[in-house]
PDB file of N, CA and C in Angstrom:
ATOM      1  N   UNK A   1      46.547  17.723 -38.176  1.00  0.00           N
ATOM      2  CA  UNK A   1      46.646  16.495 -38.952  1.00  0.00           C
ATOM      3  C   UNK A   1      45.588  15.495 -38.481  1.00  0.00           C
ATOM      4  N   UNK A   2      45.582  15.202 -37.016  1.00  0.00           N
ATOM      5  CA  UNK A   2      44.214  14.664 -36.632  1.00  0.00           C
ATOM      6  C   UNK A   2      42.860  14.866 -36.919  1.00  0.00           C
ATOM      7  N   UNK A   3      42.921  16.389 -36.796  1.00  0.00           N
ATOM      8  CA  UNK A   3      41.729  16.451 -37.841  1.00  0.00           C
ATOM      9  C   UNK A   3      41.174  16.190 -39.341  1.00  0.00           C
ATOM     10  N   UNK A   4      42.252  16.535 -39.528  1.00  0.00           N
ATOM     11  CA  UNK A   4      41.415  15.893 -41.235  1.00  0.00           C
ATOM     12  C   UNK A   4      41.652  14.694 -41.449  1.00  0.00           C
ATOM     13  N   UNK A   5      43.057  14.316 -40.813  1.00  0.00           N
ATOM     14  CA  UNK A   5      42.582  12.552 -40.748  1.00  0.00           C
ATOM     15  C   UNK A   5      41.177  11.840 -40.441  1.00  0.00           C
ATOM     16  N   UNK A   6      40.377  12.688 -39.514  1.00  0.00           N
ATOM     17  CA  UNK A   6      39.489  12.128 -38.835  1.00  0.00           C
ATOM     18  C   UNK A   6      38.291  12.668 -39.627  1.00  0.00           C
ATOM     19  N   UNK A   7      38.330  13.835 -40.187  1.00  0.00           N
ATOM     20  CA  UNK A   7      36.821  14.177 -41.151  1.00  0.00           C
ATOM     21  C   UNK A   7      36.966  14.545 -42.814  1.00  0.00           C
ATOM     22  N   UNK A   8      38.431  14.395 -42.940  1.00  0.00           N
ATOM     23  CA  UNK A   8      38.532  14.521 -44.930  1.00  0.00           C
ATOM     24  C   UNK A   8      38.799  12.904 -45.776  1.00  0.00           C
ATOM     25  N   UNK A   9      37.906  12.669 -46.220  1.00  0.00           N
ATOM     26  CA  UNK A   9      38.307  11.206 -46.579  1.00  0.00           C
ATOM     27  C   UNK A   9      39.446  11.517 -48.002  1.00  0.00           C
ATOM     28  N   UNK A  10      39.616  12.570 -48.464  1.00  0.00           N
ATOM     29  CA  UNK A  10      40.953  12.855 -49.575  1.00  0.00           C
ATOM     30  C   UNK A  10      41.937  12.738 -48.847  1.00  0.00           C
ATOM     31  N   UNK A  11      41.951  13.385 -47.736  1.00  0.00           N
ATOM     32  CA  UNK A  11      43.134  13.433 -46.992  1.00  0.00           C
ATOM     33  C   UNK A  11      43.236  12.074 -46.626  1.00  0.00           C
ATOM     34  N   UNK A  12      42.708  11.564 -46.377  1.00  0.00           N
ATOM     35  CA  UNK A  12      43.264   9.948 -45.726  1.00  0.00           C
ATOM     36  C   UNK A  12      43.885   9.172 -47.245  1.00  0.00           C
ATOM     37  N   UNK A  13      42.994   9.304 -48.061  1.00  0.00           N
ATOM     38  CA  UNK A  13      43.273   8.497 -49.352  1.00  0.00           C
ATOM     39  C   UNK A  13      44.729   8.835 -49.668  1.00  0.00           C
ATOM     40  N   UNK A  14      45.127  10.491 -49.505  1.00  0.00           N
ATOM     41  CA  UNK A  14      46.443  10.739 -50.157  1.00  0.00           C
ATOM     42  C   UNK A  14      47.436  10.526 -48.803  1.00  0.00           C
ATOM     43  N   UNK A  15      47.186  10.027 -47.601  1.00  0.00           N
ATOM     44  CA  UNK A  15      47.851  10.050 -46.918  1.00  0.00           C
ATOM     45  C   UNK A  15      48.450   8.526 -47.109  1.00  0.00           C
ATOM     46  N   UNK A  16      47.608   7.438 -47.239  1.00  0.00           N
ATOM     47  CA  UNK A  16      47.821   6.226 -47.656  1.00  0.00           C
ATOM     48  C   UNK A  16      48.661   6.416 -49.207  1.00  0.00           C
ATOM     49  N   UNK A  17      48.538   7.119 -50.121  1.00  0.00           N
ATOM     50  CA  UNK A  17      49.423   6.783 -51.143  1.00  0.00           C
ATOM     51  C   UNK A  17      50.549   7.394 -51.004  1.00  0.00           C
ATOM     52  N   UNK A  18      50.894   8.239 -49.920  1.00  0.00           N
ATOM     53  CA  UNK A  18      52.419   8.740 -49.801  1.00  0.00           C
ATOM     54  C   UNK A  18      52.898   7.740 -48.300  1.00  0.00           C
ATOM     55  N   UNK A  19      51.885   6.754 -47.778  1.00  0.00           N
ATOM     56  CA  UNK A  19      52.769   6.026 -47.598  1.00  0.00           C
ATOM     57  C   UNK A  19      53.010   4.946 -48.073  1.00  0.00           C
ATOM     58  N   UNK A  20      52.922   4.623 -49.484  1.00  0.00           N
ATOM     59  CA  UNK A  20      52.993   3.570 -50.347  1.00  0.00           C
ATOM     60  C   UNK A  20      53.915   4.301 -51.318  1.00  0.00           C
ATOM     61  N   UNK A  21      54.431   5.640 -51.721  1.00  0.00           N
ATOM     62  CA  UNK A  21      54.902   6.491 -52.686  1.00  0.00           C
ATOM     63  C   UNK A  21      56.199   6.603 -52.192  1.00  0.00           C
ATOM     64  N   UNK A  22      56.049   7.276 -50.779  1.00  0.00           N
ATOM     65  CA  UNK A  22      57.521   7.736 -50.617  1.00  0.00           C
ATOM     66  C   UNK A  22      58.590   7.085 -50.542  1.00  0.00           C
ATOM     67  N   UNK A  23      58.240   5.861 -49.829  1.00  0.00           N
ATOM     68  CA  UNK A  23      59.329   4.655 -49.719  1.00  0.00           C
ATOM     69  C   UNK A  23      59.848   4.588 -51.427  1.00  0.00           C
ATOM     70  N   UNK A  24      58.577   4.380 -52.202  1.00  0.00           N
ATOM     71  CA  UNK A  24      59.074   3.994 -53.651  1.00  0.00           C
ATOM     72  C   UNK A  24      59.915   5.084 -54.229  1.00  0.00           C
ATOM     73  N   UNK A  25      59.582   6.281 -53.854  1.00  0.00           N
ATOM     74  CA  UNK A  25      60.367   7.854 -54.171  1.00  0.00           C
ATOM     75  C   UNK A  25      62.039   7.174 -53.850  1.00  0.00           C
ATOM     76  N   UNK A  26      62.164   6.624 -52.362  1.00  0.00           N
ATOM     77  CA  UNK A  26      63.290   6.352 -52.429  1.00  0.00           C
ATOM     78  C   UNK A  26      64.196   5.372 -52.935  1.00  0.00           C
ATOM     79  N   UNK A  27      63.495   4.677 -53.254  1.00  0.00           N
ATOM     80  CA  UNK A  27      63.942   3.449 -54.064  1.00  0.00           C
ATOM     81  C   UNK A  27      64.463   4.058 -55.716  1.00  0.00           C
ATOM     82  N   UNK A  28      63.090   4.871 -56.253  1.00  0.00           N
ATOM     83  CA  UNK A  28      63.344   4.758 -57.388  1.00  0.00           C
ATOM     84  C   UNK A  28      64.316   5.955 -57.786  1.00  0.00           C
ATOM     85  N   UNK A  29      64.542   6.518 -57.452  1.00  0.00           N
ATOM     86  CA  UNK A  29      65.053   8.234 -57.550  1.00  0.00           C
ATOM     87  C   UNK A  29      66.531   7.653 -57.781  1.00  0.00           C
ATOM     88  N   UNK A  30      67.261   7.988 -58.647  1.00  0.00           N
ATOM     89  CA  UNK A  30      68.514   7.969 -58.789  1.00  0.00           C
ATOM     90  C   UNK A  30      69.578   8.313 -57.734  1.00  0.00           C
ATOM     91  N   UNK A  31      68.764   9.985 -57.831  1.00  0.00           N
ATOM     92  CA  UNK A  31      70.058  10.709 -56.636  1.00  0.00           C
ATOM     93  C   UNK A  31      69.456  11.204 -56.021  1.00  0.00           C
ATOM     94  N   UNK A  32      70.024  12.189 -55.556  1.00  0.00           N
ATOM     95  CA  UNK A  32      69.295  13.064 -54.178  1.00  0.00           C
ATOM     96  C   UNK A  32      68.091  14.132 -54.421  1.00  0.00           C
ATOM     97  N   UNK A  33      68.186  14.395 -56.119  1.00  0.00           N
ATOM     98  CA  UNK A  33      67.423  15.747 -56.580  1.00  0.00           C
ATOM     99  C   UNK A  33      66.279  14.570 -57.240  1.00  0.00           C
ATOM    100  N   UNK A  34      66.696  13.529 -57.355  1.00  0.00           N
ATOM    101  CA  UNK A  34      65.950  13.173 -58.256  1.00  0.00           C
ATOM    102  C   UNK A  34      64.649  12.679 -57.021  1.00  0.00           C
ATOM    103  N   UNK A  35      65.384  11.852 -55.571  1.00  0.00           N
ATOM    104  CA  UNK A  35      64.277  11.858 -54.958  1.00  0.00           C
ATOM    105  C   UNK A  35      63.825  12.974 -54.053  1.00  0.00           C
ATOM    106  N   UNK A  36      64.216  14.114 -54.001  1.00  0.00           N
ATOM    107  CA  UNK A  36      63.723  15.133 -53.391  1.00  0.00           C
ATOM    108  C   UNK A  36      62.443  15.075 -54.495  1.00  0.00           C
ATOM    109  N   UNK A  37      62.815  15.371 -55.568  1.00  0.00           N
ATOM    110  CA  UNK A  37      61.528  15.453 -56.632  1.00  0.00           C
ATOM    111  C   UNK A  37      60.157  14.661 -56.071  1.00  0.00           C
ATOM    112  N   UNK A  38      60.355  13.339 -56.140  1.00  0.00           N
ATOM    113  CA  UNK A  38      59.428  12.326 -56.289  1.00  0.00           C
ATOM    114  C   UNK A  38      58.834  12.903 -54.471  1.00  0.00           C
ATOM    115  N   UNK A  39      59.248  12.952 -53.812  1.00  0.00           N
ATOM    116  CA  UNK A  39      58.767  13.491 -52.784  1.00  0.00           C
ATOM    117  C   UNK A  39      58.301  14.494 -51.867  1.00  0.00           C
ATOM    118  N   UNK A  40      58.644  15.638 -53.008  1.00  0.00           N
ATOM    119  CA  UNK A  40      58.074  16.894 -52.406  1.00  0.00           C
ATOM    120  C   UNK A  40      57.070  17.194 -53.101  1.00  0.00           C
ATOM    121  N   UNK A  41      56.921  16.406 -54.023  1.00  0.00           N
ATOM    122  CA  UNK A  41      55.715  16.688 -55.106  1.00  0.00           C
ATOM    123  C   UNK A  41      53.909  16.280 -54.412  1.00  0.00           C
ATOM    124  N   UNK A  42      54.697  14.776 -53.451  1.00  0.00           N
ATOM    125  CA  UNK A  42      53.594  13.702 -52.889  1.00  0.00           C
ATOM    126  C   UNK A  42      53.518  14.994 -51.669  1.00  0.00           C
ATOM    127  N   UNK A  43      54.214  15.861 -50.717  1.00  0.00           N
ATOM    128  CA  UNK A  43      54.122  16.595 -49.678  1.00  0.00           C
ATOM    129  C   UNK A  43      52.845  17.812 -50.007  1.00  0.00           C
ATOM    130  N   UNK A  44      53.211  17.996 -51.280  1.00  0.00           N
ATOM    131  CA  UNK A  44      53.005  19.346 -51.790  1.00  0.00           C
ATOM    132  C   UNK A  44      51.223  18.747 -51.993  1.00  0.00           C
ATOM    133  N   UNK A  45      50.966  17.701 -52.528  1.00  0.00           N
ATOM    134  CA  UNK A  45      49.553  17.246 -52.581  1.00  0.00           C
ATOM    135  C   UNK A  45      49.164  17.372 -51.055  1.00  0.00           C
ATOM    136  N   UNK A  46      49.676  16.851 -50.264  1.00  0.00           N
ATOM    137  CA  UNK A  46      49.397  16.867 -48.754  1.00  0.00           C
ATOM    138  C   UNK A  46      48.790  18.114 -48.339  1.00  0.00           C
ATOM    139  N   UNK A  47      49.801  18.992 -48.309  1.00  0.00           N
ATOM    140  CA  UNK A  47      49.735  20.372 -48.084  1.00  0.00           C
ATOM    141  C   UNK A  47      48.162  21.197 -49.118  1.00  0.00           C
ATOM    142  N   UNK A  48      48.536  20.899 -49.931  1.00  0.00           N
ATOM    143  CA  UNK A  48      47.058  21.779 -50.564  1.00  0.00           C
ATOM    144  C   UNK A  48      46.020  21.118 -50.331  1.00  0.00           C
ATOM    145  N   UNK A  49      45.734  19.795 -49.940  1.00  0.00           N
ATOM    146  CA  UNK A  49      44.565  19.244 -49.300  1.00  0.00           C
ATOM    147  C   UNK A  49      44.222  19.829 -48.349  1.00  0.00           C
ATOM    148  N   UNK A  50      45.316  20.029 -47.108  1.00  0.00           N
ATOM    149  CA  UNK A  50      44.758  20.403 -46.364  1.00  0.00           C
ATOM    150  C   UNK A  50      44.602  21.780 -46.256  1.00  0.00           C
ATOM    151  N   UNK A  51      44.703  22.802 -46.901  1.00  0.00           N
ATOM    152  CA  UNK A  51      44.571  24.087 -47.558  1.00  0.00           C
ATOM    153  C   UNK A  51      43.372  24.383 -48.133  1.00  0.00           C
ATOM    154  N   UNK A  52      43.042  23.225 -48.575  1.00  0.00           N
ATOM    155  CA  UNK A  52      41.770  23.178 -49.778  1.00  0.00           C
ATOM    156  C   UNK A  52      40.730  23.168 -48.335  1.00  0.00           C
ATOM    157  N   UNK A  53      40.688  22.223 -47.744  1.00  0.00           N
ATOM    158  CA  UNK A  53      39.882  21.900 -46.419  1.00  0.00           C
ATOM    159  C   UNK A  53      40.117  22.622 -45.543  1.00  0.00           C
ATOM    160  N   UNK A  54      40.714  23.284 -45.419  1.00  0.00           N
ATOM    161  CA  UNK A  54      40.633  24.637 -44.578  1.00  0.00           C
ATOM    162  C   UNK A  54      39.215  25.761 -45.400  1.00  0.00           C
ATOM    163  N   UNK A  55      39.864  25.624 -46.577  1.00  0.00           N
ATOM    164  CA  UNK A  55      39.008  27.203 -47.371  1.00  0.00           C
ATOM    165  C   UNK A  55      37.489  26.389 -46.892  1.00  0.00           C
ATOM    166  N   UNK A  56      37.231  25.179 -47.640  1.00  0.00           N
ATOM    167  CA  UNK A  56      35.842  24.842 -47.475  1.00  0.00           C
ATOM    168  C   UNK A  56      35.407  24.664 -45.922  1.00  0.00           C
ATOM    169  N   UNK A  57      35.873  24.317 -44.767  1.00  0.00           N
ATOM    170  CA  UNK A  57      35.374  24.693 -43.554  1.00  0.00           C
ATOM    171  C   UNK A  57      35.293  26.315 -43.396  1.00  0.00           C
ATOM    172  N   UNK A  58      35.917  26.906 -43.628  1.00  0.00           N
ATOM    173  CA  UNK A  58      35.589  27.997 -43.900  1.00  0.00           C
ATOM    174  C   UNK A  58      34.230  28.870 -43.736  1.00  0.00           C
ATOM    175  N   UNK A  59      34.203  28.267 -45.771  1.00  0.00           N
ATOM    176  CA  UNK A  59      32.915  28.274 -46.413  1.00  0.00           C
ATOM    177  C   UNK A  59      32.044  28.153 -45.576  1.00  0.00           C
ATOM    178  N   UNK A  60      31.678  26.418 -45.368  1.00  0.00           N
ATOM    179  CA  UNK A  60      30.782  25.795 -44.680  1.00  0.00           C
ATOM    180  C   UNK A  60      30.585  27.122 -43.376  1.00  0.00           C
ATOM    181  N   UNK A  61      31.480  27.164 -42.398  1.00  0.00           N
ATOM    182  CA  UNK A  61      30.606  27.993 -41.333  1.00  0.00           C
ATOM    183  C   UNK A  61      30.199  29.225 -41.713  1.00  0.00           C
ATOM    184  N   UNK A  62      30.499  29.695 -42.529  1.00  0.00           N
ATOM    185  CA  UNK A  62      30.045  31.187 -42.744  1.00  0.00           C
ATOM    186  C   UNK A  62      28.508  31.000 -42.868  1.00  0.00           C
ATOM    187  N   UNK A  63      28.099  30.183 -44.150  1.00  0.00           N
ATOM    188  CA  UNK A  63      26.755  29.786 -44.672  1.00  0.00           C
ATOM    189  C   UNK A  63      26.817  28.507 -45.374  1.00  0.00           C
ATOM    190  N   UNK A  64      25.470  28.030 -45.033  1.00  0.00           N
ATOM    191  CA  UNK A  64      24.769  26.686 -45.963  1.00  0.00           C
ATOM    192  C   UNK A  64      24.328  26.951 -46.937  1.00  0.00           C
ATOM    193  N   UNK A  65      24.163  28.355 -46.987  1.00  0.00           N
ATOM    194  CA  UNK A  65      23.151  28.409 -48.868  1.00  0.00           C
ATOM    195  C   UNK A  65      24.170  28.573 -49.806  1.00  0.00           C
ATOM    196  N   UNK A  66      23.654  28.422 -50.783  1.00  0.00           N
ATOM    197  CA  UNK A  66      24.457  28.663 -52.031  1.00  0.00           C
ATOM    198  C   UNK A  66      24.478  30.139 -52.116  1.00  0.00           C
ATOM    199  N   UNK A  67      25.831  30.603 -52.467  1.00  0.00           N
ATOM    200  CA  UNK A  67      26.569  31.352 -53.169  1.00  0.00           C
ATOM    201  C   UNK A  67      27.908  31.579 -53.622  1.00  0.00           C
ATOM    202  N   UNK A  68      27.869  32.186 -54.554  1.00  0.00           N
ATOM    203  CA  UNK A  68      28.455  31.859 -56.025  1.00  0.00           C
ATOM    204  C   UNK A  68      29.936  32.557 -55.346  1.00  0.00           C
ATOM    205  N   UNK A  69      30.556  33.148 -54.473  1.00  0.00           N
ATOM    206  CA  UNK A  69      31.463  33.637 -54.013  1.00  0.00           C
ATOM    207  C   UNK A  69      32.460  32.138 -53.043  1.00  0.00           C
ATOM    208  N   UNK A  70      31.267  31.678 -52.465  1.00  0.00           N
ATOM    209  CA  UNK A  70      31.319  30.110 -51.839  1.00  0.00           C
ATOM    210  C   UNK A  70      31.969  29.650 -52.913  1.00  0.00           C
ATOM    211  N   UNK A  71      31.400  28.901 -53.670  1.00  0.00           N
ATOM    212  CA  UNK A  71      31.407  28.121 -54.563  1.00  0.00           C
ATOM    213  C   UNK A  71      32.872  28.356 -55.197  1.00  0.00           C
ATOM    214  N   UNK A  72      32.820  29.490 -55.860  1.00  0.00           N
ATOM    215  CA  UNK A  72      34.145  29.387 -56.163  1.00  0.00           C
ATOM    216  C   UNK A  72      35.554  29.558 -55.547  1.00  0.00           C
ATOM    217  N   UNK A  73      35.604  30.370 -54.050  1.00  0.00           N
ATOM    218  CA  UNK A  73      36.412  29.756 -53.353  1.00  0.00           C
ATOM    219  C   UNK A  73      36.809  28.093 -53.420  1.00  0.00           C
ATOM    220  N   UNK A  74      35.662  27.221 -53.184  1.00  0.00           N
ATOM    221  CA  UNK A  74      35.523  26.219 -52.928  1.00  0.00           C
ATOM    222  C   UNK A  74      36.050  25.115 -54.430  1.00  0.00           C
ATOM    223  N   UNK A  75      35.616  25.840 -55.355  1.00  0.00           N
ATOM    224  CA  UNK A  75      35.761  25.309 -56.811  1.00  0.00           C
ATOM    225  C   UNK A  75      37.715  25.532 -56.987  1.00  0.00           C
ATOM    226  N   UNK A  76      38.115  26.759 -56.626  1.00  0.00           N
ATOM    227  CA  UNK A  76      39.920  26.997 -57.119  1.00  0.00           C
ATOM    228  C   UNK A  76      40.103  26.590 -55.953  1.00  0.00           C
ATOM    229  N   UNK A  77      40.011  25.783 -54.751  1.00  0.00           N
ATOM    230  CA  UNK A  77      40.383  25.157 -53.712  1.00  0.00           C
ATOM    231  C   UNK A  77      40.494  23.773 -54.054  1.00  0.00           C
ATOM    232  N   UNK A  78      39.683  23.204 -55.046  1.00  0.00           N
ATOM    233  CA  UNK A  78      39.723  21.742 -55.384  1.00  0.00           C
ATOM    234  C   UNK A  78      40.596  22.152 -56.704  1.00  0.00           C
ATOM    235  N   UNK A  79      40.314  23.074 -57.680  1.00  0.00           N
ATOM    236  CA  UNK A  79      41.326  23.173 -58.809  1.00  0.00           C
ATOM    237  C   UNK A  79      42.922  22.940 -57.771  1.00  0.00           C
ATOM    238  N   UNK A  80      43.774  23.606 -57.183  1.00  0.00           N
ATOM    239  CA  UNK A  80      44.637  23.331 -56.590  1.00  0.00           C
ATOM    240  C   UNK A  80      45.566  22.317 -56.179  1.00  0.00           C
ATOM    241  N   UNK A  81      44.222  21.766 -55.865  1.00  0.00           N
ATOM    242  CA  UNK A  81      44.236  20.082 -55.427  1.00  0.00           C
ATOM    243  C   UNK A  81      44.747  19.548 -56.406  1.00  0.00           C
ATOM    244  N   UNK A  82      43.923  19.245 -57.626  1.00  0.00           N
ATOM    245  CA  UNK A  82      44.045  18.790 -58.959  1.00  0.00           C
ATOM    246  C   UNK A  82      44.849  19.277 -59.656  1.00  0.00           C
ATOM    247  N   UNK A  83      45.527  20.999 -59.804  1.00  0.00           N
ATOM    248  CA  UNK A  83      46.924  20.621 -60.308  1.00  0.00           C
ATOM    249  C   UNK A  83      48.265  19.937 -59.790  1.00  0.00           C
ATOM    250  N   UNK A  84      48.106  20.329 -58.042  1.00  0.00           N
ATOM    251  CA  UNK A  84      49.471  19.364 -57.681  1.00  0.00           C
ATOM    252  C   UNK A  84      49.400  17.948 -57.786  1.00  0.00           C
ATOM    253  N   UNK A  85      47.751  17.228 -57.901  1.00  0.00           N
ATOM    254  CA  UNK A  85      48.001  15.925 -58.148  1.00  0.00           C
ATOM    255  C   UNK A  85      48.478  15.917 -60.000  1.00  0.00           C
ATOM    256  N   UNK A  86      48.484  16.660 -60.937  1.00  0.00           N
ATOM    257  CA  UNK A  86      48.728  16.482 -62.282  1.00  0.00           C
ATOM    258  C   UNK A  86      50.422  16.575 -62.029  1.00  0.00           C
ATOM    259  N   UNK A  87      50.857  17.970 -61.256  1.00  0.00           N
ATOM    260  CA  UNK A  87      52.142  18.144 -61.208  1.00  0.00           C
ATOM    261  C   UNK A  87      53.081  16.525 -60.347  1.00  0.00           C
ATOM    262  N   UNK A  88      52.566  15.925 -59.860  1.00  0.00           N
ATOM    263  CA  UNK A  88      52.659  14.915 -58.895  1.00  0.00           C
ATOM    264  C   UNK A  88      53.343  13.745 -60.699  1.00  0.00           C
ATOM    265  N   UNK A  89      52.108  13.882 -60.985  1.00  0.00           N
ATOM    266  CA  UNK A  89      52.026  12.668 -62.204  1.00  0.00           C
ATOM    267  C   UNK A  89      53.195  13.154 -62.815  1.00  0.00           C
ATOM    268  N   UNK A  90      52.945  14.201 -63.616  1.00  0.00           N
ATOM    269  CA  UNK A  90      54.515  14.944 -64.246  1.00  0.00           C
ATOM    270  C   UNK A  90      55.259  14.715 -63.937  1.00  0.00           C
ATOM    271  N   UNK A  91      56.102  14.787 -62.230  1.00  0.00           N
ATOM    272  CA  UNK A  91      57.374  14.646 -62.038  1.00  0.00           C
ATOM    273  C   UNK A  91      57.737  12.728 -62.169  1.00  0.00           C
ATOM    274  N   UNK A  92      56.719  12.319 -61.079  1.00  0.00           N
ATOM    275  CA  UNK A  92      56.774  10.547 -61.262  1.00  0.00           C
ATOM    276  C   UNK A  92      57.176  10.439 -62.854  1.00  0.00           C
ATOM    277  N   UNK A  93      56.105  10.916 -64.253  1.00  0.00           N
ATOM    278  CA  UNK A  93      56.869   9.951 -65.032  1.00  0.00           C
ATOM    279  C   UNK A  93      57.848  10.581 -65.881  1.00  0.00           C
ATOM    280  N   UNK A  94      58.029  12.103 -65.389  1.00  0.00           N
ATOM    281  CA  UNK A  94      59.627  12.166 -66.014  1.00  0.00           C
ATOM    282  C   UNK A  94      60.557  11.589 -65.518  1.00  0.00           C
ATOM    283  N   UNK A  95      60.500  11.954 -64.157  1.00  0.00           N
ATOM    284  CA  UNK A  95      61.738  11.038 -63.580  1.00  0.00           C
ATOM    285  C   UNK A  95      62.177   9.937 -63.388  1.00  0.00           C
ATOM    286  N   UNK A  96      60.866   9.034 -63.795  1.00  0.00           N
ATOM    287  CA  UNK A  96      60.892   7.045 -64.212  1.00  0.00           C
ATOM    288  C   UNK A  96      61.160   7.416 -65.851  1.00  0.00           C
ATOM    289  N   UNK A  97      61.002   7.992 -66.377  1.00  0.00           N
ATOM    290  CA  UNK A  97      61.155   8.113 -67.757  1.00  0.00           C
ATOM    291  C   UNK A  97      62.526   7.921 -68.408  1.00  0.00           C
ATOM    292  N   UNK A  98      63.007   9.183 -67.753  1.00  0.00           N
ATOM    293  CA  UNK A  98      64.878   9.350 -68.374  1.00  0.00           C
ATOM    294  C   UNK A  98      64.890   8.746 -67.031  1.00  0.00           C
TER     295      UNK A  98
END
């Protein structure tokens, strides 16, 4: 966790909005499923960040040049990212919704 605190600036960004999120997870969540929701969703972004930044250190030491095997490791490592932040959005506004 120190580490990517200290060299992923995503990771810091999403670390600051789950601690501005989760408190609100608990506030806003009805019941118990409803804030398990709102908060495993913000974990689950956590977790594939630092998943994602694993694959690309990876990458990075193997080689600096481009290739297309790189790349797309590196490319469905950020896709990942970007669906749990969509799935993130999904649950927030169903569950503020109903």
């Amino acid at each position: 966790m120190k580490t990517a605190w200290q060299y992923e600036a995503a990771f810091r960004q999403e670390v600051l909005l789950c601690i501005v999120l989760i408190p609100m997870g608990f506030l806003l969540g009805n019941n118990g499923i409803e804030r398990a929701l709102l908060i495993s969703c913000l974990l689950l972004v956590l977790i594939t960040e630092l998943l994602n930044s694993a694959i690309e250190a990876v990458a990075d030491r193997l080689t600096q040049e481009q290739h297309p095997l790189i790349k797309r490791a590196k490319d469905l490592g950020s896709a990942a990212v970007f669906v749990a932040l969509c799935y993130t959005v999904l649950v927030w506004g169903l569950v503020l919704y109903y």
